[in-house]
N, C-alpha and C. Protein backbone atom coordinates (compact mmCIF):
# COMPACT_ATOMS: atom_id res chain seq x y z
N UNK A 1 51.57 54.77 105.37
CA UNK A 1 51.61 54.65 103.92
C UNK A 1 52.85 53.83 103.55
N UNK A 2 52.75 52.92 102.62
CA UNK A 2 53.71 51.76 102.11
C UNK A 2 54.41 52.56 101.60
N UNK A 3 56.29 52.27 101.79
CA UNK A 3 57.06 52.79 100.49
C UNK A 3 56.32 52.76 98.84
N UNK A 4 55.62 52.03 98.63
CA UNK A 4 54.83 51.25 97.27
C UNK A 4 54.06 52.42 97.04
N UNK A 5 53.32 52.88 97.87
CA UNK A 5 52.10 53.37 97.17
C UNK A 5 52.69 54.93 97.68
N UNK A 6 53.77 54.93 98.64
CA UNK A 6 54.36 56.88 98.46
C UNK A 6 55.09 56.87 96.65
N UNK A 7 55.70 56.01 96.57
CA UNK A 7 56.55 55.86 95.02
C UNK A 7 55.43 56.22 94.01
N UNK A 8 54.25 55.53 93.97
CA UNK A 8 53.08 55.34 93.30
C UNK A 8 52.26 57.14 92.78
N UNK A 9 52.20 57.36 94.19
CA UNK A 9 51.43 58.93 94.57
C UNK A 9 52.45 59.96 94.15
N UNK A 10 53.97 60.10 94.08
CA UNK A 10 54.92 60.61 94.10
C UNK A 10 55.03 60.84 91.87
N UNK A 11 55.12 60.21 92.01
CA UNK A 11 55.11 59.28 90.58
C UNK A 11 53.78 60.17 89.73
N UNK A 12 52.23 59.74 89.98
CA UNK A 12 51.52 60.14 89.72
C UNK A 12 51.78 61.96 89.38
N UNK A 13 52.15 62.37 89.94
CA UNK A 13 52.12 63.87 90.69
C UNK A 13 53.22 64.00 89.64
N UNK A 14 54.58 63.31 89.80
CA UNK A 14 55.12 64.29 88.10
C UNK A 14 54.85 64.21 86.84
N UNK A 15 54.37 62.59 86.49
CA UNK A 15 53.81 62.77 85.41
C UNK A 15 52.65 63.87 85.25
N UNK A 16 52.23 64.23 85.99
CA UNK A 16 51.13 65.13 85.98
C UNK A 16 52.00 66.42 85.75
N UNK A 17 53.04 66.77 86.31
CA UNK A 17 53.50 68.02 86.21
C UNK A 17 54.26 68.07 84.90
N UNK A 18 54.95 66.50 84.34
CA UNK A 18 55.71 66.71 82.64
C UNK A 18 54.28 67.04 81.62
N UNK A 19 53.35 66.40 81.53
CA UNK A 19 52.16 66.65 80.87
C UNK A 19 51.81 68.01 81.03
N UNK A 20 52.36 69.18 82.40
CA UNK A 20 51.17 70.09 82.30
C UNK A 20 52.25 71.34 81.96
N UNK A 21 53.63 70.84 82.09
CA UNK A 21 54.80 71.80 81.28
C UNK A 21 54.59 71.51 79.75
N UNK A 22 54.59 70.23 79.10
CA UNK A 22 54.32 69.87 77.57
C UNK A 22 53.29 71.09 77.32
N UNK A 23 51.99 71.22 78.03
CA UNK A 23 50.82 71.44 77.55
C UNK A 23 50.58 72.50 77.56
N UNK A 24 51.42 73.73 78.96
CA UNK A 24 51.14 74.83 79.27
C UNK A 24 52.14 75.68 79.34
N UNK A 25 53.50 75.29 79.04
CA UNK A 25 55.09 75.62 79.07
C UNK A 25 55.08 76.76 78.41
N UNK A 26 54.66 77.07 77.08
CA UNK A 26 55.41 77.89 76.38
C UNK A 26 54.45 78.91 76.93
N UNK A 27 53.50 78.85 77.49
CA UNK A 27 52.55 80.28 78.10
C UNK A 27 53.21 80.62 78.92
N UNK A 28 53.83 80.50 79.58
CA UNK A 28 54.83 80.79 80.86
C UNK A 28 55.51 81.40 80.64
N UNK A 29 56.70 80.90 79.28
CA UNK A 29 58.09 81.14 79.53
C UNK A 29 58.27 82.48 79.81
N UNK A 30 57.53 83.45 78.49
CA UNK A 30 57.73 84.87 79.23
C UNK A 30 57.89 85.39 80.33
N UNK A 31 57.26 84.44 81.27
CA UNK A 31 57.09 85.56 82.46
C UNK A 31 57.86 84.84 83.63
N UNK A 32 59.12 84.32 83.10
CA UNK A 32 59.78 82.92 84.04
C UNK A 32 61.16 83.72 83.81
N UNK A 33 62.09 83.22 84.54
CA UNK A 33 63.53 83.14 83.99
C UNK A 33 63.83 82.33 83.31
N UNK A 34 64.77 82.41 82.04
CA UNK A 34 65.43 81.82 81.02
C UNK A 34 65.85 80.54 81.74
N UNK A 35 65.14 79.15 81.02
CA UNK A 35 65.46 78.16 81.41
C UNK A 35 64.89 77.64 82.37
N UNK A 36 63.99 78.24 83.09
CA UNK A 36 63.66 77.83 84.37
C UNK A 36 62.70 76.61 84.25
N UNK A 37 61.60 76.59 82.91
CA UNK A 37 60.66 75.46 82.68
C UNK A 37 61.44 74.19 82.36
N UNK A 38 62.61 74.49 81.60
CA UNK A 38 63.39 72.96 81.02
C UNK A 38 64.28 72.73 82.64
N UNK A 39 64.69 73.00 82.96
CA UNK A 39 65.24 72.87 84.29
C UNK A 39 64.22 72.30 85.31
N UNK A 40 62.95 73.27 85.38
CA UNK A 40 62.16 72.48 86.43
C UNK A 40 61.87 70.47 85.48
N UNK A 41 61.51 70.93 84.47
CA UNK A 41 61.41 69.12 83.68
C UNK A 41 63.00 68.05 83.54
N UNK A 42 63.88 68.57 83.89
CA UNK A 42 65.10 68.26 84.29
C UNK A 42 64.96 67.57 85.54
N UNK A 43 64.45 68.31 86.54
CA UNK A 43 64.59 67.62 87.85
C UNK A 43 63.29 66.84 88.06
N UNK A 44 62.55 66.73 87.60
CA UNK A 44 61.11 65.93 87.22
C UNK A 44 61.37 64.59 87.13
N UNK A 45 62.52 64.35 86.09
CA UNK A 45 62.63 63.46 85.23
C UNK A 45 63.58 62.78 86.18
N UNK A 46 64.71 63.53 86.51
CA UNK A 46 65.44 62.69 87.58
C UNK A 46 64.93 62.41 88.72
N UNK A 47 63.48 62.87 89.41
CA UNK A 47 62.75 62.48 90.66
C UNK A 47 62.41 61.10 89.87
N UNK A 48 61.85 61.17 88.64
CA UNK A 48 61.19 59.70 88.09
C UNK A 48 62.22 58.81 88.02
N UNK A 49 63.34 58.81 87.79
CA UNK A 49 64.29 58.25 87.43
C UNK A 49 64.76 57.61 88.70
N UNK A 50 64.45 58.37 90.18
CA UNK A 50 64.62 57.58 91.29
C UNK A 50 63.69 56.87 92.03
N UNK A 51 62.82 56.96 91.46
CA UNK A 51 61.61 56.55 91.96
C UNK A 51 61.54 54.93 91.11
N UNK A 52 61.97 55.45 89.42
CA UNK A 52 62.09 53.97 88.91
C UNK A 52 63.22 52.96 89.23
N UNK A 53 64.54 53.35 90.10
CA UNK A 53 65.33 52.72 90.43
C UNK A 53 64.79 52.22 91.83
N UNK A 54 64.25 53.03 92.97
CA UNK A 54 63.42 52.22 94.02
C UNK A 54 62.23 51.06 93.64
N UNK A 55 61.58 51.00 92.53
CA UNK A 55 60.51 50.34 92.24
C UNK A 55 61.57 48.85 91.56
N UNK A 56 62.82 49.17 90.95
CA UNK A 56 63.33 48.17 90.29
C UNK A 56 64.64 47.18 91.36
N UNK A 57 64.82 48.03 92.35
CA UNK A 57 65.58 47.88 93.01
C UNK A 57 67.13 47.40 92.56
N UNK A 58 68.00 46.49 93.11
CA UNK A 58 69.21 46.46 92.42
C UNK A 58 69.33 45.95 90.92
N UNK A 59 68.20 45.71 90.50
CA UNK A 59 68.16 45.33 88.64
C UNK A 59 68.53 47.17 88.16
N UNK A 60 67.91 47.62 88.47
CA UNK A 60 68.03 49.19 88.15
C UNK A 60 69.85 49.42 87.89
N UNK A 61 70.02 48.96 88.40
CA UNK A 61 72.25 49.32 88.52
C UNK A 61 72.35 48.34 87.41
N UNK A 62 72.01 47.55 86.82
CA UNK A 62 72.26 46.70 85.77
C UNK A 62 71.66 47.25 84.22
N UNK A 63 70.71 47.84 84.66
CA UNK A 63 70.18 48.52 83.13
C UNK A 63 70.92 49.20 82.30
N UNK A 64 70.59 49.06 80.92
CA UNK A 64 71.59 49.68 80.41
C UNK A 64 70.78 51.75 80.51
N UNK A 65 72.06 52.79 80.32
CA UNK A 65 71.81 53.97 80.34
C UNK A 65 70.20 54.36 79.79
N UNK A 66 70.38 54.03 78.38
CA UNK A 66 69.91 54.28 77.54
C UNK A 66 67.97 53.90 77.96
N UNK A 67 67.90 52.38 78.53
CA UNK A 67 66.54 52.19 78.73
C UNK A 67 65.91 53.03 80.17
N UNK A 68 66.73 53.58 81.18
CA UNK A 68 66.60 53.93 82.11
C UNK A 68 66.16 55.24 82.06
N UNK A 69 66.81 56.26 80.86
CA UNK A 69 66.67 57.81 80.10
C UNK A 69 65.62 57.24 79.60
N UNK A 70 65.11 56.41 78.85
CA UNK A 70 64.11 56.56 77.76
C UNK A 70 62.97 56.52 78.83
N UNK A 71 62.09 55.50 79.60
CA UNK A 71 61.54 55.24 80.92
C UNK A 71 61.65 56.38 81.34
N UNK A 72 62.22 56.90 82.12
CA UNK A 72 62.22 58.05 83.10
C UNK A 72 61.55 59.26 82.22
N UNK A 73 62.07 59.37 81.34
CA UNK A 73 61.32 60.46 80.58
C UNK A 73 59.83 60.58 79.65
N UNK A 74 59.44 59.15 79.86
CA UNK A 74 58.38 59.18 79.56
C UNK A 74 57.35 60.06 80.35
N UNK A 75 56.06 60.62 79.35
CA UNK A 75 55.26 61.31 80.01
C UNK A 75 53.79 60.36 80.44
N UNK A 76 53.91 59.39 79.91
CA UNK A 76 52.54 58.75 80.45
C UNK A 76 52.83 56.97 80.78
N UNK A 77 53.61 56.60 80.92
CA UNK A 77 54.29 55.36 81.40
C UNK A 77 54.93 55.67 83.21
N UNK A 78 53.72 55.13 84.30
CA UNK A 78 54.06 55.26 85.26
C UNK A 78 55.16 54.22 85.60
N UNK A 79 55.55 54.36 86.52
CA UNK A 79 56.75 54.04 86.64
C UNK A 79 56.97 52.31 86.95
N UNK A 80 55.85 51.94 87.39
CA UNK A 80 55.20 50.48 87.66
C UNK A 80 55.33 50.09 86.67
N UNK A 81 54.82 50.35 85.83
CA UNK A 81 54.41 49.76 84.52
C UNK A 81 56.19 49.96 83.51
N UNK A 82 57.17 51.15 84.03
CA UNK A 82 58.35 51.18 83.35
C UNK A 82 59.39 50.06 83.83
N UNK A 83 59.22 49.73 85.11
CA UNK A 83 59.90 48.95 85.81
C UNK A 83 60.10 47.72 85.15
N UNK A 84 58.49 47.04 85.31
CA UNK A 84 58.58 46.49 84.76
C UNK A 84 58.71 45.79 82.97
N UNK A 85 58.21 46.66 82.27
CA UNK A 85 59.09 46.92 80.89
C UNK A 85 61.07 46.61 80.88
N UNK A 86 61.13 47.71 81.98
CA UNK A 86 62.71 47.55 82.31
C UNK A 86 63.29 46.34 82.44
N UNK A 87 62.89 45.16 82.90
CA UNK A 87 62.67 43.93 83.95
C UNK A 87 62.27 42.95 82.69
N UNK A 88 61.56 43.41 81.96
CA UNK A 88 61.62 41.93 80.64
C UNK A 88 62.68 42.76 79.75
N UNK A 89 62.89 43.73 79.37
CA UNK A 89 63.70 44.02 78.35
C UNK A 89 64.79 43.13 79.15
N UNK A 90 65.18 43.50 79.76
CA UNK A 90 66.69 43.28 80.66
C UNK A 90 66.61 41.41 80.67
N UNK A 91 65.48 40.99 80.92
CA UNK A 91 65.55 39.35 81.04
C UNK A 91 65.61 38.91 79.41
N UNK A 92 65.22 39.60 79.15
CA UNK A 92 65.40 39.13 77.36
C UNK A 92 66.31 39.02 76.69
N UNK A 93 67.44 40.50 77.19
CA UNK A 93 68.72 40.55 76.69
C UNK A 93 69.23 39.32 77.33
N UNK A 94 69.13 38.66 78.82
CA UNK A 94 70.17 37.98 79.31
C UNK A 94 69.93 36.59 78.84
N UNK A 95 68.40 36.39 78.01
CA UNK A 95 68.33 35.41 77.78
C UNK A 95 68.92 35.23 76.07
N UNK A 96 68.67 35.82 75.34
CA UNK A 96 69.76 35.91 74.34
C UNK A 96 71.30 35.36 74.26
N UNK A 97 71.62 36.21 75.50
CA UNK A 97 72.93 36.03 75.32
C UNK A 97 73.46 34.42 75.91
């Protein structure tokens, strides 16, 4: 299996799990420890968040904070598709300037 398509399958699988905390979270919480659902979507978000820095490779260290949090935390923007978002925003700013 390609680094590409483990990132891809990896990827798939949390958006699937932020969508099914959004959707099914608050049925839980009762019967969870305090915090435990925002914590598990905590580390969700930072698996996506490395997964979108492997897909962007060293452009990723150049992004600004802000587009990298917004991307990563998306719930239905795979990460392919954030990368590259990431990748024209970022060429746009440099072409501006």
């Amino acid at each position: 299996m390609s680094e590409n398509v483990a990132v891809q399958e990896l990827d798939r699988a949390a958006l699937a799990l932020l969508q099914a905390l959004a959707a099914h979270g608050e049925v839980l919480k009762p019967y969870l420890e305090a915090n435990h659902l925002e914590a598990l979507s905590v580390e969700v978000v930072a698996l996506r968040r490395a997964l979108l820095g492997l897909e962007m490779g060293p452009l990723y260290w150049d992004a600004p904070a802000d587009i990298v949090a917004d991307l990563a935390q998306s719930t239905t923007l795979p990460v392919s598709e954030a990368a590259a978002k990431a990748t024209a925003r970022l060429s746009a700013k440099s072409n501006d300037a």
